[in-house]
Protein backbone atom coordinates (compact mmCIF):
# COMPACT_ATOMS: atom_id res chain seq x y z
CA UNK A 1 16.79 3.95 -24.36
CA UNK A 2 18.94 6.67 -22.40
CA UNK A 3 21.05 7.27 -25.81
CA UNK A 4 17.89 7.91 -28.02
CA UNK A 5 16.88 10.07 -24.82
CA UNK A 6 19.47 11.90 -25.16
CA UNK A 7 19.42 12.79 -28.69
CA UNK A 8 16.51 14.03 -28.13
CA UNK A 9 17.44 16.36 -26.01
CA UNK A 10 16.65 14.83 -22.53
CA UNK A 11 19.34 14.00 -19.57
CA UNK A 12 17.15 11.51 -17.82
CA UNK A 13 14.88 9.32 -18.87
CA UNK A 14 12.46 6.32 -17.42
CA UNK A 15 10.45 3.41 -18.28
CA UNK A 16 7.90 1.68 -15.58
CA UNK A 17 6.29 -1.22 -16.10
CA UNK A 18 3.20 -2.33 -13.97
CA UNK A 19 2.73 -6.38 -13.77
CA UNK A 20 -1.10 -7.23 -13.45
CA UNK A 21 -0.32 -9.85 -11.16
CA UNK A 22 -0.74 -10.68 -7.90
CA UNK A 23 -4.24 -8.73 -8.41
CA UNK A 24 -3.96 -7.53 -4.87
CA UNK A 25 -0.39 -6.28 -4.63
CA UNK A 26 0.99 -6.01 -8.83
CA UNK A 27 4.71 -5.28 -8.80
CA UNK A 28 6.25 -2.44 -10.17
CA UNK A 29 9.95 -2.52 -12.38
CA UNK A 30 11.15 0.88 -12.95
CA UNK A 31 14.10 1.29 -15.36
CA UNK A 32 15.88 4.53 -15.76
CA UNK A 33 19.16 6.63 -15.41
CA UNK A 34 18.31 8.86 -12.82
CA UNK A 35 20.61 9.56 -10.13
CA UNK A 36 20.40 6.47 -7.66
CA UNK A 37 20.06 9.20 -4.62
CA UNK A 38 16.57 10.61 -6.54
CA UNK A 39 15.16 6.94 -6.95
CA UNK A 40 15.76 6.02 -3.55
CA UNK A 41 13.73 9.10 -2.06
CA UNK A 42 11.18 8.58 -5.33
CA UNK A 43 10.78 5.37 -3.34
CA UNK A 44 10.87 6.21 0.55
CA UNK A 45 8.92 9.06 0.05
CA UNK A 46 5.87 7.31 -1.94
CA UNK A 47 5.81 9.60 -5.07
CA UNK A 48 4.95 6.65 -6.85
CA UNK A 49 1.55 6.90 -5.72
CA UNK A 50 1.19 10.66 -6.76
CA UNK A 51 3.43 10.88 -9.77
CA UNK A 52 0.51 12.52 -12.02
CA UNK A 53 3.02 11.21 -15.56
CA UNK A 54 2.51 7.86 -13.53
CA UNK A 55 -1.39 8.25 -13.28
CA UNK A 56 -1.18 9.50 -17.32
CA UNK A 57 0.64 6.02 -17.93
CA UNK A 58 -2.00 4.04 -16.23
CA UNK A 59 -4.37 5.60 -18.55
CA UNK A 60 -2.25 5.54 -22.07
CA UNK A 61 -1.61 2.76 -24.21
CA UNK A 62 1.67 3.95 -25.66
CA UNK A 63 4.27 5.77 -24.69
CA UNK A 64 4.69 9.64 -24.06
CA UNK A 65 6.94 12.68 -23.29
């Protein structure tokens, strides 16, 4: 993923994946290349929950830039 990323032109790049289970509380696996710093305040500092390319995902059915 991060070397087809990168031929395109892009440094960093990320994939999330949203389980639909437990209904109340799904789990989240975020791969990526981003600095480990960056995902670790991504994380403490909730932008999960207000990432608008996040939201965009939610409503998509494939993938986008």
């Amino acid at each position: 993923m991060t070397v087809l990323a990168g031929q395109l032109g892009f440094d960093y790049c990320a994939y999330g994946l949203r389980m639909p289970i437990p209904l109340g509380n799904p789990q989240v696996a975020i791969l990526c290349n981003y600095p480990t710093a960056w995902m670790e305040r991504y994380d403490t500092c909730g932008y999960l929950a207000i990432d608008l390319t996040v939201r965009q995902a939610l409503r998509a059915v494939s993938p986008f830039v």
